[in-house]
C-alpha atoms as a PDB file:
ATOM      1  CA  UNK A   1     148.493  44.579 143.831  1.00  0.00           C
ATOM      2  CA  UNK A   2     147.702  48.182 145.182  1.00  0.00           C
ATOM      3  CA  UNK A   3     144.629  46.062 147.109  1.00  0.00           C
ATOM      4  CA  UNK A   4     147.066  43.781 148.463  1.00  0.00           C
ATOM      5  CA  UNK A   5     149.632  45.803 149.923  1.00  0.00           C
ATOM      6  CA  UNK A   6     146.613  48.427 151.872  1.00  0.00           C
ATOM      7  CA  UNK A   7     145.060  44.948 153.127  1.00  0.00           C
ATOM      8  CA  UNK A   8     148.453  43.452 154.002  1.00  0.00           C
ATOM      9  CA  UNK A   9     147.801  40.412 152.443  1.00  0.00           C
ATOM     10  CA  UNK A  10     150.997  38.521 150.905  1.00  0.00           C
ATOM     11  CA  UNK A  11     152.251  39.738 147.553  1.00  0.00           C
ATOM     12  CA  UNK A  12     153.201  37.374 144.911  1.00  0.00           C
ATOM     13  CA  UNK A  13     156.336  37.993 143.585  1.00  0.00           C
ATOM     14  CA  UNK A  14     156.531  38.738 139.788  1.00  0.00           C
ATOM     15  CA  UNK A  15     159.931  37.006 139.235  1.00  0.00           C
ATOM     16  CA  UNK A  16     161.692  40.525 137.724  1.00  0.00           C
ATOM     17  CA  UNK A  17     161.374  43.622 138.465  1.00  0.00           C
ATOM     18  CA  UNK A  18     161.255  42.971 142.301  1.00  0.00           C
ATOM     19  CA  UNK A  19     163.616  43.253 145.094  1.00  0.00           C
ATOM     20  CA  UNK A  20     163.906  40.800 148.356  1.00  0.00           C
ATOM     21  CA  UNK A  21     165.708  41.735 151.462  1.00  0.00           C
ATOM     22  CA  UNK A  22     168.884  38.859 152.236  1.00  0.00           C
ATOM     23  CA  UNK A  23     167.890  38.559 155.886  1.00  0.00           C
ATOM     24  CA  UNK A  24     164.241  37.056 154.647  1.00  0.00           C
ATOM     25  CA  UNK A  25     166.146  35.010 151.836  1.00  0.00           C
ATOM     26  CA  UNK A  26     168.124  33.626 154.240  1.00  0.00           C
ATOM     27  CA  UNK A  27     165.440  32.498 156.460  1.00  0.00           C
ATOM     28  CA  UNK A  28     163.594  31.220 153.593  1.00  0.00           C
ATOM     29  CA  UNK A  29     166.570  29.204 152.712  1.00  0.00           C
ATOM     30  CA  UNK A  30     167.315  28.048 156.044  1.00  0.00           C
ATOM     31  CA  UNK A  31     163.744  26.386 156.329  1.00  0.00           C
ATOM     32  CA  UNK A  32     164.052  24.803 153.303  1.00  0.00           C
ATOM     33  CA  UNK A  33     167.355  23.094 153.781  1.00  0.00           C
ATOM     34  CA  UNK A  34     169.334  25.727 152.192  1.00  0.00           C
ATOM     35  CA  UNK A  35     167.407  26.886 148.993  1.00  0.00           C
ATOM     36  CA  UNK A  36     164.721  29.963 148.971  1.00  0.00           C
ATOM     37  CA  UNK A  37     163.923  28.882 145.582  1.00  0.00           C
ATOM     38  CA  UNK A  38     161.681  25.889 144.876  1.00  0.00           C
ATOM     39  CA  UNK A  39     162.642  23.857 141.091  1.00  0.00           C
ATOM     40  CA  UNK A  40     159.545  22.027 141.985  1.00  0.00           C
ATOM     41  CA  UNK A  41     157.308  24.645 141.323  1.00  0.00           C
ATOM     42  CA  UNK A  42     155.864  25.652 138.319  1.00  0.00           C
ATOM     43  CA  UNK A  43     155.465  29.961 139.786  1.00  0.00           C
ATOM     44  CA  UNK A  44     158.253  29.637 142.697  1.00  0.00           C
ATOM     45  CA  UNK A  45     158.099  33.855 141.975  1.00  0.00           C
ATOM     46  CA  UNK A  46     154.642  33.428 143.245  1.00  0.00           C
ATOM     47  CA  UNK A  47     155.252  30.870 146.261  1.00  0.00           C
ATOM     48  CA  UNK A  48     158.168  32.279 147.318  1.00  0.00           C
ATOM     49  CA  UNK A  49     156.273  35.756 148.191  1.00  0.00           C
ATOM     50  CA  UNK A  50     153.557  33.948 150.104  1.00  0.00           C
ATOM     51  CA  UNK A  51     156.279  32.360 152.063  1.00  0.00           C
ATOM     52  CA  UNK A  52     157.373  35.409 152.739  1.00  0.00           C
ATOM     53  CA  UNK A  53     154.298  36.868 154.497  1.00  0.00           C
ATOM     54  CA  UNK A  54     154.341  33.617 156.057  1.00  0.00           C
ATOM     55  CA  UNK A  55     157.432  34.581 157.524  1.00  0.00           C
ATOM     56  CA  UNK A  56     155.981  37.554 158.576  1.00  0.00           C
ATOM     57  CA  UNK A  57     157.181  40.018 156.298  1.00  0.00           C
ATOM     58  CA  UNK A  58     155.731  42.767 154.192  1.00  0.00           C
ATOM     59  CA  UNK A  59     155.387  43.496 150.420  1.00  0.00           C
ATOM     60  CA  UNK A  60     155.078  46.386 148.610  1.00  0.00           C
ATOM     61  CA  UNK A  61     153.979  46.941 144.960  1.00  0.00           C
ATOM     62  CA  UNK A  62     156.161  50.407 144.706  1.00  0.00           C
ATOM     63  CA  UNK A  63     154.814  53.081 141.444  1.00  0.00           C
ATOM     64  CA  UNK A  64     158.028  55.349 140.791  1.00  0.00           C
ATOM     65  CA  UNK A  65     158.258  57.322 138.087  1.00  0.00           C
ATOM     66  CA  UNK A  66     162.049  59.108 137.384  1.00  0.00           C
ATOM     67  CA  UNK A  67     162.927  62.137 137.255  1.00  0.00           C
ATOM     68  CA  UNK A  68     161.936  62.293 133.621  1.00  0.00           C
ATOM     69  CA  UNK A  69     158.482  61.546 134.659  1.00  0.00           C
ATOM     70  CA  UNK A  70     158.575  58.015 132.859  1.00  0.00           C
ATOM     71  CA  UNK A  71     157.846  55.111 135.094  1.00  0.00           C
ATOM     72  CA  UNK A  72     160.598  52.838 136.188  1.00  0.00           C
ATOM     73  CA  UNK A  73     159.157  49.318 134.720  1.00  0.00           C
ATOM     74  CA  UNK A  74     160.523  46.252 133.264  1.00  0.00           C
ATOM     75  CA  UNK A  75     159.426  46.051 129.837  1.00  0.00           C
ATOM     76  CA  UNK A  76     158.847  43.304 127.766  1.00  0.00           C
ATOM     77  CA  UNK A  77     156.378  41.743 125.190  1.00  0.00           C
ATOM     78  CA  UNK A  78     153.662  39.373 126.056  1.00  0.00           C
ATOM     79  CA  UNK A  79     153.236  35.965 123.706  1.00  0.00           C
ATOM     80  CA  UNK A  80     152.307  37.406 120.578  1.00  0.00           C
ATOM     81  CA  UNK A  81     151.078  34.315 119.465  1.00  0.00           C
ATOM     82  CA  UNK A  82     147.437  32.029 120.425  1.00  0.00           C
ATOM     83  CA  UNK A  83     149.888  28.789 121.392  1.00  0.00           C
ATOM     84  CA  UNK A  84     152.445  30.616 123.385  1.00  0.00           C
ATOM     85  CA  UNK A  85     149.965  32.936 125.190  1.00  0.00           C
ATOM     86  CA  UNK A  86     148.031  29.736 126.106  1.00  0.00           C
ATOM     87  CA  UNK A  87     151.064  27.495 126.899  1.00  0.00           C
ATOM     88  CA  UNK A  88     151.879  30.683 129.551  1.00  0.00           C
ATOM     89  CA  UNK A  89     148.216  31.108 130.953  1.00  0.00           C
ATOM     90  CA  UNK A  90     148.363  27.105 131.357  1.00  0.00           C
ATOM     91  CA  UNK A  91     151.587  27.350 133.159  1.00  0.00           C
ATOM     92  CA  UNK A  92     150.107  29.624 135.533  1.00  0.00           C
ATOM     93  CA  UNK A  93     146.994  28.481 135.630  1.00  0.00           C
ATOM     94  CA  UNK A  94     148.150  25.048 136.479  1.00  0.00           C
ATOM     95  CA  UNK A  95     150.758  26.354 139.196  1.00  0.00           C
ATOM     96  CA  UNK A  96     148.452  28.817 141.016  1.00  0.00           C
ATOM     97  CA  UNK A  97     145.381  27.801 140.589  1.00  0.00           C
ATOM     98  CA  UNK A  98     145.517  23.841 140.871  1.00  0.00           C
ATOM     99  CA  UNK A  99     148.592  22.659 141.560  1.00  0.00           C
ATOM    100  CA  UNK A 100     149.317  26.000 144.151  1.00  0.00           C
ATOM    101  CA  UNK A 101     146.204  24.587 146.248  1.00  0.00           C
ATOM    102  CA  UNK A 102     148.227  21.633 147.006  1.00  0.00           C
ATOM    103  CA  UNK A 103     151.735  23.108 147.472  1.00  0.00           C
ATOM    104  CA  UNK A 104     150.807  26.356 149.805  1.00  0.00           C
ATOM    105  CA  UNK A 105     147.490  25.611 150.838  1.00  0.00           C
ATOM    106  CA  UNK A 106     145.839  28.457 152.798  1.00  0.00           C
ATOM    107  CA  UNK A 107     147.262  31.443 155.392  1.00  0.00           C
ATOM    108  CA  UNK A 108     147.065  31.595 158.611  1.00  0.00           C
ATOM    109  CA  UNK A 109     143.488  30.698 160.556  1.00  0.00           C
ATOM    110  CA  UNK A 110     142.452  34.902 161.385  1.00  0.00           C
ATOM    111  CA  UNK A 111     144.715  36.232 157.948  1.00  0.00           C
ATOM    112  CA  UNK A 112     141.124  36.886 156.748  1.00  0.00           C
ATOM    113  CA  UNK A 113     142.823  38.973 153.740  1.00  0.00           C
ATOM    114  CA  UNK A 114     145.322  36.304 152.572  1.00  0.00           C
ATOM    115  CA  UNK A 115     142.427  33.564 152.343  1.00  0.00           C
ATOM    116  CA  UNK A 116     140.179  35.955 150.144  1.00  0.00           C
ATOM    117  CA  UNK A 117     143.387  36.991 147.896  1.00  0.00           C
ATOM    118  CA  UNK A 118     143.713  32.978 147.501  1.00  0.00           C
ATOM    119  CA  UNK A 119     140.657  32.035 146.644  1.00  0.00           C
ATOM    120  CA  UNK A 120     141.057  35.233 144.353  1.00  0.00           C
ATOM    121  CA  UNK A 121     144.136  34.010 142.712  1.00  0.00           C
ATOM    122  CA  UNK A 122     142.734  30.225 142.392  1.00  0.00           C
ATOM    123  CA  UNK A 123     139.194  31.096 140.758  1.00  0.00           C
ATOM    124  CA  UNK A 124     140.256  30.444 137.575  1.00  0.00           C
ATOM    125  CA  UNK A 125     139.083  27.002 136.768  1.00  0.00           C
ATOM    126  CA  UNK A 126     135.977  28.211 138.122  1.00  0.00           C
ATOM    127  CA  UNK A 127     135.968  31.494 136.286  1.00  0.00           C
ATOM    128  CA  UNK A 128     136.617  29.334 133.086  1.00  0.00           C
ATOM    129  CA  UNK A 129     133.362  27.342 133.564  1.00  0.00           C
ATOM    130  CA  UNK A 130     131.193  29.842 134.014  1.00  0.00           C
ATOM    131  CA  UNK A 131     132.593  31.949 131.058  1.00  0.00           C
ATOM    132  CA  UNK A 132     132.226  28.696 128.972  1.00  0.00           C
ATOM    133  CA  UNK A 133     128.454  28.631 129.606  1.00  0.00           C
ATOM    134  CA  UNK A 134     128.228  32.306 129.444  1.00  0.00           C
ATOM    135  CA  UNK A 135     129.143  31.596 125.520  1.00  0.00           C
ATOM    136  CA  UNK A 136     127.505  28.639 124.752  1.00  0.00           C
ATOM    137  CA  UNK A 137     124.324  30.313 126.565  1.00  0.00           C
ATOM    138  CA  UNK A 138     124.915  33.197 124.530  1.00  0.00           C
ATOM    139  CA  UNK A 139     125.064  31.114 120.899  1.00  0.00           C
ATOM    140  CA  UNK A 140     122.039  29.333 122.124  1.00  0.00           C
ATOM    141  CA  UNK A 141     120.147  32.435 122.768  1.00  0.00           C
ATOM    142  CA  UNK A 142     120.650  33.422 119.067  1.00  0.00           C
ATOM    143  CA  UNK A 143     119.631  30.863 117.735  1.00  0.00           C
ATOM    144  CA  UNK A 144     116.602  30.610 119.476  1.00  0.00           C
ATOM    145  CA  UNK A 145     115.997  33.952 118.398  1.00  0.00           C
ATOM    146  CA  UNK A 146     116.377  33.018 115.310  1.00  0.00           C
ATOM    147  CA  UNK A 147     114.083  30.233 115.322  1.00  0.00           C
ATOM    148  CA  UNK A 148     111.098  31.851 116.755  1.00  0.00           C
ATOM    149  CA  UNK A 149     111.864  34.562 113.962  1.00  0.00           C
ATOM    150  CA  UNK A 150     111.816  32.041 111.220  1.00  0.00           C
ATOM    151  CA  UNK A 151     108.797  30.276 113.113  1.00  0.00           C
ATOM    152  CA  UNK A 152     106.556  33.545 113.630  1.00  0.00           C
ATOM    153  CA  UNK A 153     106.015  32.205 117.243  1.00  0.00           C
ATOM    154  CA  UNK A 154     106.927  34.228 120.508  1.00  0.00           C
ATOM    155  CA  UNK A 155     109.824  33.468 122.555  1.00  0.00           C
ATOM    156  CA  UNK A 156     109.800  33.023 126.410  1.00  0.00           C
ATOM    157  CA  UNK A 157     110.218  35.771 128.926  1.00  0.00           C
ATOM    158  CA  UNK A 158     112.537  35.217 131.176  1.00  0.00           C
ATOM    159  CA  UNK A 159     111.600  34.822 134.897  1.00  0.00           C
ATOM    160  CA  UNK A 160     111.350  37.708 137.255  1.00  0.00           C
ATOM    161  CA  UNK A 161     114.959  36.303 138.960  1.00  0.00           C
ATOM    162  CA  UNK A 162     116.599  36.577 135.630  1.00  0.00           C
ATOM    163  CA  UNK A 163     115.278  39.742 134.462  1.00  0.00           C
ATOM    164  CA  UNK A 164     116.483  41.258 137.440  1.00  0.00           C
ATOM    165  CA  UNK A 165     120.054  39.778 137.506  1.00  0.00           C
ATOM    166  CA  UNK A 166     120.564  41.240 133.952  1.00  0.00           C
ATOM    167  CA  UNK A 167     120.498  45.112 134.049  1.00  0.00           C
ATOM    168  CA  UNK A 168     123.265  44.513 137.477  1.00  0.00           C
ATOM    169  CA  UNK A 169     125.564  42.216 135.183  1.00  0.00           C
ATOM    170  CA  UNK A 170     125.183  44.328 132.255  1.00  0.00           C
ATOM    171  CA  UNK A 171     126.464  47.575 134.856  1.00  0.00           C
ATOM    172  CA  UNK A 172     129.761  44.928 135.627  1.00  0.00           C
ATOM    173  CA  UNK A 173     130.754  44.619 132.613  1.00  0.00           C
ATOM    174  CA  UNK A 174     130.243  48.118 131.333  1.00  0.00           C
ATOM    175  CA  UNK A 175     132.265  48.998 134.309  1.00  0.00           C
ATOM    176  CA  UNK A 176     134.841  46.546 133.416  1.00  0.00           C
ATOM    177  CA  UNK A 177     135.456  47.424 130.298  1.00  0.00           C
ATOM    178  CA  UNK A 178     135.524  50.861 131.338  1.00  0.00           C
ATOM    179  CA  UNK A 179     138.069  50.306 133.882  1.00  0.00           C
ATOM    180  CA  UNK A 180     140.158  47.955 131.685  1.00  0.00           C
ATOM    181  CA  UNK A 181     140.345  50.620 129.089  1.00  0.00           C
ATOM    182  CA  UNK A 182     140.621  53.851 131.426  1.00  0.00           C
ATOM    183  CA  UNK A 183     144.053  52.358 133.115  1.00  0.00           C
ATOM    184  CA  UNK A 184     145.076  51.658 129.781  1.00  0.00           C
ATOM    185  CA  UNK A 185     144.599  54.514 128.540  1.00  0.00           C
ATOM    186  CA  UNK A 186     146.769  55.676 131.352  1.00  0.00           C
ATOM    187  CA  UNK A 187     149.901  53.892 129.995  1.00  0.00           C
ATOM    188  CA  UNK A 188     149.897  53.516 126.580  1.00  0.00           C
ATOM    189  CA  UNK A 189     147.325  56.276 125.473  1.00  0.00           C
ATOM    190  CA  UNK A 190     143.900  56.576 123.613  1.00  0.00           C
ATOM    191  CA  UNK A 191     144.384  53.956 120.714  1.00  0.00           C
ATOM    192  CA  UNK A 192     145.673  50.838 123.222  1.00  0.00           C
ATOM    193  CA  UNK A 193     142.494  51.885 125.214  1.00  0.00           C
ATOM    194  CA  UNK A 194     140.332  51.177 122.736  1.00  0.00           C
ATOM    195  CA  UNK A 195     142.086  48.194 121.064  1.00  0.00           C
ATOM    196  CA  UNK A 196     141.639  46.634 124.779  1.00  0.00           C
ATOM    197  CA  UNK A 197     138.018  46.267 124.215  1.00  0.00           C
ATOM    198  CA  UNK A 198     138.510  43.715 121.566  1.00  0.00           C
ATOM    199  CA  UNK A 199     141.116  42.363 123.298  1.00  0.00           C
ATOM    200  CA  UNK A 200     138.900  41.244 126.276  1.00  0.00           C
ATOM    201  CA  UNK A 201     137.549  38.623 123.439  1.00  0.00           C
ATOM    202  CA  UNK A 202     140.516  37.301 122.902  1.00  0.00           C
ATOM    203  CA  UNK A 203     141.492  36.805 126.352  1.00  0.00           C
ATOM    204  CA  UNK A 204     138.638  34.746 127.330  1.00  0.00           C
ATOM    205  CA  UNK A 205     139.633  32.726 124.278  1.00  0.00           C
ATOM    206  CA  UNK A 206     143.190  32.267 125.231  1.00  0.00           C
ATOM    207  CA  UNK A 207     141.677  31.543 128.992  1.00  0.00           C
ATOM    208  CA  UNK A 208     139.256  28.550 127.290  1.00  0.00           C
ATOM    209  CA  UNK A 209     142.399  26.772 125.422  1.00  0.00           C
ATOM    210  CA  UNK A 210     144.993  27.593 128.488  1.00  0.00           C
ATOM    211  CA  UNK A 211     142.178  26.098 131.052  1.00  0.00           C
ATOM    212  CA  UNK A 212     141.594  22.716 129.401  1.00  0.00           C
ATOM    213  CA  UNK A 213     145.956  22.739 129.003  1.00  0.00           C
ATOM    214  CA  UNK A 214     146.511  23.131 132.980  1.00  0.00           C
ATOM    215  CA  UNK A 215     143.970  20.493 133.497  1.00  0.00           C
ATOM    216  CA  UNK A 216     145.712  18.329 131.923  1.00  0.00           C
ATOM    217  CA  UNK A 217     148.950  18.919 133.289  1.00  0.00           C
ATOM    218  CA  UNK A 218     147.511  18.773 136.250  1.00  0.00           C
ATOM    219  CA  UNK A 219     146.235  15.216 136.082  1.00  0.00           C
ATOM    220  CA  UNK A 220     149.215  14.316 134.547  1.00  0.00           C
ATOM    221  CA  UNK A 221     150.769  15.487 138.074  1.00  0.00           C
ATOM    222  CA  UNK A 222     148.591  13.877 140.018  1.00  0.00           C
ATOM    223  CA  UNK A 223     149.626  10.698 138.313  1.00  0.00           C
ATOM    224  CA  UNK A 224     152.953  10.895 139.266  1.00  0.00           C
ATOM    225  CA  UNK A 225     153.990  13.164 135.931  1.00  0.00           C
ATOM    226  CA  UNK A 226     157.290  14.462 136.185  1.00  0.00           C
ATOM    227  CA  UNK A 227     156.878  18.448 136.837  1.00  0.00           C
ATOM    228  CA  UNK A 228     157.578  19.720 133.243  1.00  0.00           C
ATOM    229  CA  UNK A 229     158.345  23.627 132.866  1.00  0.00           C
ATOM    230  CA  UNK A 230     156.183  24.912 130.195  1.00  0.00           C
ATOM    231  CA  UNK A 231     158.607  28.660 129.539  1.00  0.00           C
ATOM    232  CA  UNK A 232     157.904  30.298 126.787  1.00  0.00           C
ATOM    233  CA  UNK A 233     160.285  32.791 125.345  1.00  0.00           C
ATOM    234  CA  UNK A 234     160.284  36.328 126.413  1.00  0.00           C
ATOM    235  CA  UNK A 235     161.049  38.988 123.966  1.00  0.00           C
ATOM    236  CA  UNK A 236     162.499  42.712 125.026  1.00  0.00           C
ATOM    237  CA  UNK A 237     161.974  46.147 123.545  1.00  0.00           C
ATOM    238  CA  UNK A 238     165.415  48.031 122.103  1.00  0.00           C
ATOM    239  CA  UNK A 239     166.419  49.788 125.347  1.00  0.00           C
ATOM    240  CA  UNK A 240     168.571  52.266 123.353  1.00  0.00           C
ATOM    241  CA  UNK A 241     165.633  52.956 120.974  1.00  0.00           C
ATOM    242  CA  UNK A 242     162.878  53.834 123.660  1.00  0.00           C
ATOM    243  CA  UNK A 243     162.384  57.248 123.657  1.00  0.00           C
ATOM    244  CA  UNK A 244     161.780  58.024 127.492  1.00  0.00           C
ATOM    245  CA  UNK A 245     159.396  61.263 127.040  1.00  0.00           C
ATOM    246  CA  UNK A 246     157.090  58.811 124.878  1.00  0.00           C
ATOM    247  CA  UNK A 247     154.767  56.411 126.372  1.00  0.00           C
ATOM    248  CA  UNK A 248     155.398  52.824 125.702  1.00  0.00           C
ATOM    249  CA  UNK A 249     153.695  50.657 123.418  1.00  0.00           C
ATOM    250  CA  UNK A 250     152.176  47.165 123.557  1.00  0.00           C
END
């Protein structure tokens, strides 16, 4: 989001927690026969602020913190359960990533920024393959080494290419984890940071099941489907019981 707004790229919209000015609404509405808001969509949060930079208007993604020192935020649990967190990576998986390609297309010819955030945002079937392999190339690499073990025989060294690609990817992913858990850390302290190691595991999980759900749905659309919103229930901390000097927790 912060890379967004410096590159002036269109922001999508996260539904709550964000304020739109009523001239742009307006505008919105009055292309669209009336209506800023889109039932056809599966993320119209996320359309409707690429419509706006379409427009020609700017987003911001705005850090405040009160007086307090606490940052103004809208809090609320993610799925806590493997079906709902899939059924809401699906949903927006399907309406950004497939379905989004066909509804909004791309920016404007010279908006060099807004394609790149696009293809960004709509990598994830592609992101989804490539982890897949990653895996499977990963279980068939053990037991390989396994079998040469068992077999006293030598495996194969890998070619000068791939010996060279792995020391950089190892340095990504070290320095994704790192960052992953250093902004954590940030928010909800030391013990979230390091339970978001783990958690990068079970994210690419969720991503596998939630990937082979939007493709579905998306087929189904493409076969005339009716446009079925897959919500899945939110759940909210106790305002009153949120202690504002504390930081929050997941």
């Amino acid at each position: 989001m912060v890379v967004r707004t410096a590159l002036g790229a269109g922001m999508p919209l996260a539904g709550t927690g964000c304020a739109m000015a009523p001239d742009m609404l307006r505008r919105i509405a009055a292309a669209r026969g009336g209506d800023p808001f889109d039932s056809d969509s599966l993320v119209e949060d996320y359309e409707l602020g690429l419509r706006i930079a379409e427009f020609g208007g700017r987003a911001l993604f705005a850090r405040v913190d009160d007086a307090s020192g606490a940052t103004v935020a809208v809090r609320a649990y993610f799925p806590d359960t493997v079906d709902a967190a899939v059924r809401q990576k699906a949903r927006w998986m399907t309406g950004i990533a497939l379905a989004g390609w066909d509804r909004t297309g791309w920016a404007r010819p010279l908006a060099l920024p807004d394609h790149w955030m696009r293809a960004r945002d709509r990598r994830a079937p592609l992101a989804v393959l490539v982890l897949a392999a990653a895996y499977l190339a990963l279980v068939l690499w053990g037991v390989s080494a396994v079998s040469h073990w068992l077999a006293g025989t030598q495996a194969q060294e890998p070619s000068d290419g791939v010996a060279a690609l792995l020391p950089g990817n190892a340095v990504l992913l070290l320095w994704r984890i790192g960052m992953r858990a250093a902004i954590t850390r940030q928010v909800y302290g030391w013990r979230e940071a390091c339970w978001s190691v783990p958690r990068l595991l079970v994210g690419n999980y969720i991503a596998l099941l939630a990937a082979r759900r939007a493709v579905w749905r998306y087929v189904t659309m493409l076969r005339g489907g009716a446009v079925t919103w897959d919500k899945t229930q939110h759940h909210f901390p106790d305002v009153a019981a949120i202690d504002a000097t504390k930081r929050p927790t997941l």
